[in-house]
Protein backbone atom coordinates (compact mmCIF):
# COMPACT_ATOMS: atom_id res chain seq x y z
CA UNK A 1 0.00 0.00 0.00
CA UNK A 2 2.67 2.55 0.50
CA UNK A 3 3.68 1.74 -2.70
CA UNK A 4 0.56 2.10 -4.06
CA UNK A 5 -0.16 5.40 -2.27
CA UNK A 6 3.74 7.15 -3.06
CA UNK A 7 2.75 10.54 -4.27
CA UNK A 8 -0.96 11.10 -2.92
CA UNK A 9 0.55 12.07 0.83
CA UNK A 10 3.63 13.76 -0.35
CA UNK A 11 3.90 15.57 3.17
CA UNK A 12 3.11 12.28 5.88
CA UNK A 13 5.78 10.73 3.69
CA UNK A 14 7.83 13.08 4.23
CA UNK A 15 7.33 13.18 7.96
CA UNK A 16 7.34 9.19 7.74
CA UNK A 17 10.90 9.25 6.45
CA UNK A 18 12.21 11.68 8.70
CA UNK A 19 10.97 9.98 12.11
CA UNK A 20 12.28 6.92 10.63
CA UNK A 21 15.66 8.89 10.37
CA UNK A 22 15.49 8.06 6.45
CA UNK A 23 16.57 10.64 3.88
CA UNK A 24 14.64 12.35 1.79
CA UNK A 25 13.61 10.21 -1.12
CA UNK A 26 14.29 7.06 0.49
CA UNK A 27 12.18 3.76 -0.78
CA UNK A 28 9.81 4.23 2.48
CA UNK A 29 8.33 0.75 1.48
CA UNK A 30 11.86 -0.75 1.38
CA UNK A 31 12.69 0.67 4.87
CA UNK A 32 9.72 -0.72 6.44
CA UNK A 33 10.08 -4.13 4.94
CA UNK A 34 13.74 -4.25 6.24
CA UNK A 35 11.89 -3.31 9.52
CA UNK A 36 9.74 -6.15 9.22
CA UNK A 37 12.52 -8.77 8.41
CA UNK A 38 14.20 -7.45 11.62
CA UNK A 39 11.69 -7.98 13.75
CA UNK A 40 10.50 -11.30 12.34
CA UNK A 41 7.50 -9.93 10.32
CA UNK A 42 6.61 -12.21 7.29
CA UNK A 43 7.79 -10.83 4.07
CA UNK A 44 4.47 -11.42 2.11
CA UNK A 45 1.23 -12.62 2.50
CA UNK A 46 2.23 -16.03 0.92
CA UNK A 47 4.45 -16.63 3.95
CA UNK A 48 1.27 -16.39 6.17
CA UNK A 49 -0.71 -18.39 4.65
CA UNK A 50 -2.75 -16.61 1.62
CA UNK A 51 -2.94 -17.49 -1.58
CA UNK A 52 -4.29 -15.95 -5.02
CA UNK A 53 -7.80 -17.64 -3.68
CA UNK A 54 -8.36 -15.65 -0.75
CA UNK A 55 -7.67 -12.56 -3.14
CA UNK A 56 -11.49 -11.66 -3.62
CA UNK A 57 -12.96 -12.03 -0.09
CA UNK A 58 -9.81 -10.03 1.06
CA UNK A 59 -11.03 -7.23 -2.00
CA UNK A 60 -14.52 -7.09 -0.89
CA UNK A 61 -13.72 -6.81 2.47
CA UNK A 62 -11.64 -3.83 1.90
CA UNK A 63 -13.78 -2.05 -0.36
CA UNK A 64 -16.71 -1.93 2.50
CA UNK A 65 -13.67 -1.50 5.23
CA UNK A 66 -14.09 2.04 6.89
CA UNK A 67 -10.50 2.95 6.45
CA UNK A 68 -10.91 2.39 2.62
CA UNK A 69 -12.50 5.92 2.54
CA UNK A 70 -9.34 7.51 4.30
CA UNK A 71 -7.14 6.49 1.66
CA UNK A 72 -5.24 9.32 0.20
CA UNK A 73 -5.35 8.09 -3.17
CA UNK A 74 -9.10 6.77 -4.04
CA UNK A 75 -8.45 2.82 -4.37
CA UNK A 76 -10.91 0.50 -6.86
CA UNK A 77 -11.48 -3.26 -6.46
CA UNK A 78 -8.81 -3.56 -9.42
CA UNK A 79 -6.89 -1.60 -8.00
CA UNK A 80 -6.99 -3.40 -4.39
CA UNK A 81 -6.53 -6.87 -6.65
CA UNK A 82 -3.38 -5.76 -7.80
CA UNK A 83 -1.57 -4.55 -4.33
CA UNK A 84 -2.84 -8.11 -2.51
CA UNK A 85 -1.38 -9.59 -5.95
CA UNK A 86 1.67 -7.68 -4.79
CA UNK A 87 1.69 -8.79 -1.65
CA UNK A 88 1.80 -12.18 -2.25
């Protein structure tokens, strides 16, 4: 999803990286997924379990989801397909 969202919250990226102690520009997504591995965090939703069959529950659960209307970049079931695709 950060991915996804780079460039529609320009400014809580920014403030993102700096807390992290990034620099500016840095792959955000990357840092976060090296925080992950550090911690012990599964690397992608294959590792815990999903597969491509769980893809269109997960999709119409997320479309009804109240935080799917806080997303700073409007988000479509094709487009929510594609990032769990991702994620896998």
């Amino acid at each position: 999803m950060l991915r996804f969202h780079e460039g529609a919250a320009v400014e809580k990226y920014v403030r993102l990286r700096q807390v992290m102690g990034l620099k500016a520009g840095a792959d955000l997504a990357g840092a976060i997924q090296d925080l992950n591995n550090a911690i012990g965090i599964s690397a992608n939703l294959t590792a815990m379990g999903l597969d491509a069959t769980d893809g269109s529950g997960i999709v119409d659960y997320a479309l009804k989801d109240l935080a799917h209307f806080g997303n700073p970049r409007p988000m479509s079931a094709d487009d929510y397909a594609k990032v769990y695709q991702t994620a896998l």
